[in-house]
Structure formats: structure tokens, C-alpha cells
C-alpha atoms as a PDB file:
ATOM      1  CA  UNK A   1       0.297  11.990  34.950  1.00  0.00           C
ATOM      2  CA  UNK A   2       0.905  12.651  31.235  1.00  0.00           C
ATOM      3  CA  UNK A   3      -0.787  10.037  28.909  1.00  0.00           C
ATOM      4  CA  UNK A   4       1.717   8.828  26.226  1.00  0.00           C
ATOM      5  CA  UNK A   5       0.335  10.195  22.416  1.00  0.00           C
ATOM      6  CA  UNK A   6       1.365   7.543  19.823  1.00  0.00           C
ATOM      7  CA  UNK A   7       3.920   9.275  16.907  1.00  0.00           C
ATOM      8  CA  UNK A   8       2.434  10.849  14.238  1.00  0.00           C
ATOM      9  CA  UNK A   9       2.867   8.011  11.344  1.00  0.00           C
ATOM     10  CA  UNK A  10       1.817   8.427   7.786  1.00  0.00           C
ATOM     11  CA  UNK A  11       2.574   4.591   7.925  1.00  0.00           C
ATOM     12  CA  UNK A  12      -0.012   3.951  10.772  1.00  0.00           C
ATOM     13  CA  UNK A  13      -2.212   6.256   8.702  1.00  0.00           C
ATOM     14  CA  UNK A  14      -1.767   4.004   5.214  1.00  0.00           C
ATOM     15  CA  UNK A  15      -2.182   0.630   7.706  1.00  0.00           C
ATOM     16  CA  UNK A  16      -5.577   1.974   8.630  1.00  0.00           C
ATOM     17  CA  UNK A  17      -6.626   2.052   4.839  1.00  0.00           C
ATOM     18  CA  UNK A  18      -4.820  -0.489   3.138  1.00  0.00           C
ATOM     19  CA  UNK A  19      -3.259  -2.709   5.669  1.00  0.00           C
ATOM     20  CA  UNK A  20      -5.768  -5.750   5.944  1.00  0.00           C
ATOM     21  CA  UNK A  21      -5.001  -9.219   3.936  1.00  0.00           C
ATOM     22  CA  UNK A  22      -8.315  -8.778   1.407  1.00  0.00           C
ATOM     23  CA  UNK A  23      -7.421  -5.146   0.965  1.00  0.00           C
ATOM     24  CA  UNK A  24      -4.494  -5.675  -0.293  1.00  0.00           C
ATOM     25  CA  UNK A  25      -5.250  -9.028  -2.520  1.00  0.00           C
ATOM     26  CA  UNK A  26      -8.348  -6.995  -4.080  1.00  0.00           C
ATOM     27  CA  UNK A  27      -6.055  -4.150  -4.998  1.00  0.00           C
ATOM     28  CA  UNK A  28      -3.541  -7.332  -6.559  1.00  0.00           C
ATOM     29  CA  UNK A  29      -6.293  -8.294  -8.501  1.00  0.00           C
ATOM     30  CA  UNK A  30      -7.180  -4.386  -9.708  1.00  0.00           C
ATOM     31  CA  UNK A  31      -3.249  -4.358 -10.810  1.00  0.00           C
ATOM     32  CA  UNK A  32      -4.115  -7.415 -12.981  1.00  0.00           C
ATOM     33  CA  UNK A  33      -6.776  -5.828 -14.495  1.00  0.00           C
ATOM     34  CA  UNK A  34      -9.461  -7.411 -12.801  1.00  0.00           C
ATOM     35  CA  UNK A  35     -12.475  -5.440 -12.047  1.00  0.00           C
ATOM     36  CA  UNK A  36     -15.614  -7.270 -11.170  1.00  0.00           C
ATOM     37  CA  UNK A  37     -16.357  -8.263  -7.383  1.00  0.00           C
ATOM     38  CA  UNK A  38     -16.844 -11.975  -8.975  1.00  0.00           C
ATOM     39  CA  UNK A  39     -13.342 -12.082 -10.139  1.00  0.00           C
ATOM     40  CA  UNK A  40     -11.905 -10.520  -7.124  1.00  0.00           C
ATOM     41  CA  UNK A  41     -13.434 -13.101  -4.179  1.00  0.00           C
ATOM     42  CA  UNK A  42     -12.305 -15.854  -6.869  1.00  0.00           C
ATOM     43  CA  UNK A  43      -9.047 -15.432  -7.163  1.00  0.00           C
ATOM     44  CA  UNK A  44      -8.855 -14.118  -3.369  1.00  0.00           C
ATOM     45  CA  UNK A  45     -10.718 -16.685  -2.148  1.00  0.00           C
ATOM     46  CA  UNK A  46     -11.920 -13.581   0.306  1.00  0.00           C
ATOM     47  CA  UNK A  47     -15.866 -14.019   1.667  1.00  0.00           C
ATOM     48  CA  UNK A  48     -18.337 -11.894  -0.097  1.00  0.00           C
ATOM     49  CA  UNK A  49     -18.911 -10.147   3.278  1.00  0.00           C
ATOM     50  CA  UNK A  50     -15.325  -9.206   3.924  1.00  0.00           C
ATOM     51  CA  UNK A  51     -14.771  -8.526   0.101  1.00  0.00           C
ATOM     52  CA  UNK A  52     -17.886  -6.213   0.618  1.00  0.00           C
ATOM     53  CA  UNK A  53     -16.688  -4.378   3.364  1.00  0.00           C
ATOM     54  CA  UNK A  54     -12.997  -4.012   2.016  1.00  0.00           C
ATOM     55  CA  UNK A  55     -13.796  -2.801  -1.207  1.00  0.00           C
ATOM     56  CA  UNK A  56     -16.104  -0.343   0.397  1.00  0.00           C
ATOM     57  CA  UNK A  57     -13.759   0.656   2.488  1.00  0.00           C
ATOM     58  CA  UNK A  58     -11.157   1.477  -0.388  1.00  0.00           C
ATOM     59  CA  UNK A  59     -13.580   3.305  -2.357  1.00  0.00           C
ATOM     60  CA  UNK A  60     -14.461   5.631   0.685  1.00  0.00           C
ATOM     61  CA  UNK A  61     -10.978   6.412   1.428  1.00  0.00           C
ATOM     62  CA  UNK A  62     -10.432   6.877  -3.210  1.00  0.00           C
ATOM     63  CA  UNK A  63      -8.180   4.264  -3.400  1.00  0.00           C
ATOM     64  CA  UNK A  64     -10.625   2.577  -6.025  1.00  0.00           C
ATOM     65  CA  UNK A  65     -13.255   4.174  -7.728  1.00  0.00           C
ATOM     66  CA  UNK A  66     -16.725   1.973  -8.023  1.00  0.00           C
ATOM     67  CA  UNK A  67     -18.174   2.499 -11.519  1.00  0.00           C
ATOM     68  CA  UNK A  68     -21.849   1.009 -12.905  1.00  0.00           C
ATOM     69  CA  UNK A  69     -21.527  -0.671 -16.057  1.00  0.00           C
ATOM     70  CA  UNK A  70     -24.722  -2.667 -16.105  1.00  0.00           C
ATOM     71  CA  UNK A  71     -28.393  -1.152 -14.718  1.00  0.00           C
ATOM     72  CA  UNK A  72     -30.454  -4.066 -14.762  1.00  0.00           C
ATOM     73  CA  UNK A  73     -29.304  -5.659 -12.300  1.00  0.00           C
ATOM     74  CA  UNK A  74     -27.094  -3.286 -10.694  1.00  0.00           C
ATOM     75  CA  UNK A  75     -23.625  -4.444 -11.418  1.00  0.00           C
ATOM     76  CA  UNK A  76     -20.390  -2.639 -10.660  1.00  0.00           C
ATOM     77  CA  UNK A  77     -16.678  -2.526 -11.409  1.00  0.00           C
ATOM     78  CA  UNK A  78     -13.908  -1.208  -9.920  1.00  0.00           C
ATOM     79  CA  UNK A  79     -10.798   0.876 -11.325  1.00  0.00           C
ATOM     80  CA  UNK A  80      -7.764   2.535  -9.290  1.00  0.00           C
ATOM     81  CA  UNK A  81      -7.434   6.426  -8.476  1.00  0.00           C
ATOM     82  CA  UNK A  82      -4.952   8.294  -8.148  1.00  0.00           C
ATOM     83  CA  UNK A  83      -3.971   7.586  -4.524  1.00  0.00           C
ATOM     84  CA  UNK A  84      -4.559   3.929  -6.050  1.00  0.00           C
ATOM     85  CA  UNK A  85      -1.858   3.673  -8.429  1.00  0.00           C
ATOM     86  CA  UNK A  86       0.286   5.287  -6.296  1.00  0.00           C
ATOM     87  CA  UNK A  87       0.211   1.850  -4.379  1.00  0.00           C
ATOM     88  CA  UNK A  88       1.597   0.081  -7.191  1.00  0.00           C
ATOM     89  CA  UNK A  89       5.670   0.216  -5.521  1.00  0.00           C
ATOM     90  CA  UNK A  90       4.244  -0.739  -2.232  1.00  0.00           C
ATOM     91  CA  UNK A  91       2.654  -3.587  -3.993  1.00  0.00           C
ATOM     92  CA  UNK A  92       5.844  -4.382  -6.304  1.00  0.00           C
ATOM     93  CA  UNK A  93       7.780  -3.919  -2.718  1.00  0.00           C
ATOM     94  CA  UNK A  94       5.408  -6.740  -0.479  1.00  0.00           C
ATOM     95  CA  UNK A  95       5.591  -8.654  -3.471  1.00  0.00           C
ATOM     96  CA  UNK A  96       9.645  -9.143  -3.385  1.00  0.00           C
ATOM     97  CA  UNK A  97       9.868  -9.180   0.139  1.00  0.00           C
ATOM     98  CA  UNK A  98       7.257 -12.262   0.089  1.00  0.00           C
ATOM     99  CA  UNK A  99       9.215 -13.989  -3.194  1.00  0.00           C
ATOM    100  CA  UNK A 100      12.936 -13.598  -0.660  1.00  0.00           C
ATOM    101  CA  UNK A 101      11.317 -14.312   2.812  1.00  0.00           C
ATOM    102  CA  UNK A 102       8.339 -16.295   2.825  1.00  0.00           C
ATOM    103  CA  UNK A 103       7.399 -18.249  -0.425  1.00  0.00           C
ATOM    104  CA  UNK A 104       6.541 -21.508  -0.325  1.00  0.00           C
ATOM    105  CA  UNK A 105       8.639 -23.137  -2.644  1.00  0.00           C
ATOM    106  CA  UNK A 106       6.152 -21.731  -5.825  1.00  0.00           C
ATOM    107  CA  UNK A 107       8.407 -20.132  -8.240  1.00  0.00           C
ATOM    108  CA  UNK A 108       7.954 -15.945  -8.172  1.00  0.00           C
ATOM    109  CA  UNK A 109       6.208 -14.052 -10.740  1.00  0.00           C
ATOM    110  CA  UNK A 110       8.539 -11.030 -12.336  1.00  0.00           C
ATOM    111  CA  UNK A 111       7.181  -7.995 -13.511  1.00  0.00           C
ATOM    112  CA  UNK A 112       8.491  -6.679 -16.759  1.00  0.00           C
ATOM    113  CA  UNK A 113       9.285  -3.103 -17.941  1.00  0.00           C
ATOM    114  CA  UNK A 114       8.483  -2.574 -21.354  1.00  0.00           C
ATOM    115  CA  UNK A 115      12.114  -2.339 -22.125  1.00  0.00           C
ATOM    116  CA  UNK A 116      11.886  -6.355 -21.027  1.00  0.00           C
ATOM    117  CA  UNK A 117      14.149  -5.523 -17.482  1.00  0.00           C
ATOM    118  CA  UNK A 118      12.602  -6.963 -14.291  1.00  0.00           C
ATOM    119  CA  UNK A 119      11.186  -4.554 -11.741  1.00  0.00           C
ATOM    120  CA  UNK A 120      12.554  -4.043  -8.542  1.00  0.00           C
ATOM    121  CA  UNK A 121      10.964  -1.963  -6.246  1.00  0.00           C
ATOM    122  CA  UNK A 122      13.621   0.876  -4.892  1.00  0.00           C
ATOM    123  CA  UNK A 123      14.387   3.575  -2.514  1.00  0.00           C
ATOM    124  CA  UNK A 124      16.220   6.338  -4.366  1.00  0.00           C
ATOM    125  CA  UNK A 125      17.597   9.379  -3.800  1.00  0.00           C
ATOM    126  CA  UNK A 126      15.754  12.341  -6.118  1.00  0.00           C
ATOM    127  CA  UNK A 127      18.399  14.694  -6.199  1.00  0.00           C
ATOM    128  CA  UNK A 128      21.686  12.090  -7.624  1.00  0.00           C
ATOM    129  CA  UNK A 129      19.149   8.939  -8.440  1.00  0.00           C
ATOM    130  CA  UNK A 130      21.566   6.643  -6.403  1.00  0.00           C
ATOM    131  CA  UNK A 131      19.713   3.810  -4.475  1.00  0.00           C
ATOM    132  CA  UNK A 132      19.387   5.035  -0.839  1.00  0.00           C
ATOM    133  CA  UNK A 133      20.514   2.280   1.883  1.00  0.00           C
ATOM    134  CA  UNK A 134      17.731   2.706   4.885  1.00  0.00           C
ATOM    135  CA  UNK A 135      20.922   3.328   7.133  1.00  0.00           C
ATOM    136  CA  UNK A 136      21.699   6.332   5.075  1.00  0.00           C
ATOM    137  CA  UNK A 137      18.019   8.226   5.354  1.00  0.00           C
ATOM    138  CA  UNK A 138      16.756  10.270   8.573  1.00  0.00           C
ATOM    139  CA  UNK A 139      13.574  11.089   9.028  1.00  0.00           C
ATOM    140  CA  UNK A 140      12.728  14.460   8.766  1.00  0.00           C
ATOM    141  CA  UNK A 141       9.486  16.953   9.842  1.00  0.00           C
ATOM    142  CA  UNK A 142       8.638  18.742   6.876  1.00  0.00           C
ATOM    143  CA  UNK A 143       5.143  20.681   7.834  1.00  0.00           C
ATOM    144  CA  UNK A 144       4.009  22.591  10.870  1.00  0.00           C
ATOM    145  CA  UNK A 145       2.757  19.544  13.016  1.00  0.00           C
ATOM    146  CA  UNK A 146       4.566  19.526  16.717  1.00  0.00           C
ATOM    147  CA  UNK A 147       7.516  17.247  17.414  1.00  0.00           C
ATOM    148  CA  UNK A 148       7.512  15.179  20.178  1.00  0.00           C
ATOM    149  CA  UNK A 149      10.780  15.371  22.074  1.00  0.00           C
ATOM    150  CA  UNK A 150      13.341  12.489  22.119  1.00  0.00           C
ATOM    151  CA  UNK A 151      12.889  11.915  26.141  1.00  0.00           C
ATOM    152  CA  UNK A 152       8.853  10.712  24.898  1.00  0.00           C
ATOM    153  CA  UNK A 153      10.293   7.516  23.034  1.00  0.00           C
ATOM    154  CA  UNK A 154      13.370   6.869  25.084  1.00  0.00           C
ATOM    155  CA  UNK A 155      15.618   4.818  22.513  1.00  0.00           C
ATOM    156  CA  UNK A 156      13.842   5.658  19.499  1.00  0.00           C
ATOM    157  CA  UNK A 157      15.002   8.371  16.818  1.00  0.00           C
ATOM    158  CA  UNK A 158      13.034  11.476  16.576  1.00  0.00           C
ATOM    159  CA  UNK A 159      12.396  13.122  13.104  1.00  0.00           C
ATOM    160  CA  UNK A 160      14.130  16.519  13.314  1.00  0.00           C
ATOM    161  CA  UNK A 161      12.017  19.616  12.273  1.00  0.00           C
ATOM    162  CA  UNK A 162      13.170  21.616   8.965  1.00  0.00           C
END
């Protein structure tokens, strides 16, 4: 008997960083330019234990960096990476799907360009720039890792190897 492998998933990947409630309010609060652990569990309202863990977590996988900016007593604050900012349309993204689906009656916060237009997190295409409709996109293989054939997820598409 063959035991079923899950899919390879870049998305089950990112989950296993980022994808916990105080991970992703911590890196909110980063965005807003807050960088002390104080701050954070305030305006989380996260437990210092789970903030501890989280933020550890984040900084071992350099999604935030942990910096010292006071010896005596130890006292740390903590910026974004690279892979960090990178987070920022997922963010903008969770943040608009929340403000359409699930707000409770609160009025949204927008985020501004500095032109003064309101950001809007968006799938587009990089050759033409058009906005890509998720019915018009396919996944596709693009490095040496094996497919799995279309008969081990009956019903589900299978990226197609390049």
C-alpha cells in the first residue's frame, strides 16, 4: 500500500512560519512601526509567553531581525528583513479580505500611496500589468522537484512541469 505524500505547497510552507494569529498581529504592529515587545503584546493583547515564542519564531525563520538597543538591562527591538517586507501584500491582502468579509461593523482603515490613492492589494500579470482573475492563472512547476500525477489527487488540478 502506497502512503499518500501531501503536495508540495510553498503556501503550507509560509503557514508553518507566519500562519498563527500573534504572528501575524506582531508583524501588523512591525508595519506600524512598532518595535518593542511592550508595544507589541499591548496592542495585540497576545501573552508574553506566546508573544515570546512567536517573535522567536519569526526571527529564526528572518522574517524579523532582533536588534539590542539598551545593555543594562537587556532590552531588544525588532525590525523586518527582507523576507519580512516581502509580507507587506499578504498583509495589505488579509487586511481587505477582513474589511469585505468579516468586520464587525468598525469602519476599515485605508492605506495611502504617497500619491494619496488607496492601496489595494492585486494579482497582476508581469508581462502586460493587467489584473489577473484567479480563473485565468494555472499553476505551473518551475524547478526540478517531481510532479505528482493527476490520478494522486483525483479532482484536483495538477501544476504542469515547464
Amino acid at each position: 500500500m502506497t502512503v499518500a505524500r501531501p503536495r508540495p505547497c510553498s503556501i503550507a510552507n509560509s503557514l508553518a512560519v507566519i500562519g498563527e494569529r500573534w504572528s501575524l498581529l506582531a508583524l501588523r504592529e512591525v508595519f506600524f512601526g512598532v518595535r518593542r515587545f511592550d508595544r507589541i503584546a499591548a496592542n495585540t493583547g497576545a501573552s508574553r509567553d506566546i508573544l515570546t515564542a512567536r517573535l522567536k519564531k519569526l526571527v529564526e525563520n528572518g522574517v524579523l531581525a532582533k536588534e539590542l538597543y539598551q545593555a543594562h538591562p537587556p532590552r531588544y527591538e525588532y525590525t523586518l528583513t527582507e523576507a519580512g517586507l516581502a509580507l507587506h501584500p499578504v498583509l495589505l491582502a488579509l487586511k481587505e479580505w477582513g474589511d469585505h468579509y468579516v468586520t464587525e461593523g468598525e469602519a476599515p482603515t485605508v492605506f495611502r500611496h504617497d500619491c494619496g490613492a488607496v492601496l489595494h492589494p492585486r494579482t497582476v500579470c508581469d508581462a502586460c500589468s493587467r489584473p489577473v482573475p484567479p480563473d485565468s492563472a494555472r499553476a505551473v512547476r518551475i524547478g526540478g522537484v517531481p510532479q505528482r500525477s493527476a490520478a494522486d489527487s483525483p479532482g484536483a488540478p495538477s501544476p504542469t512541469d515547464t
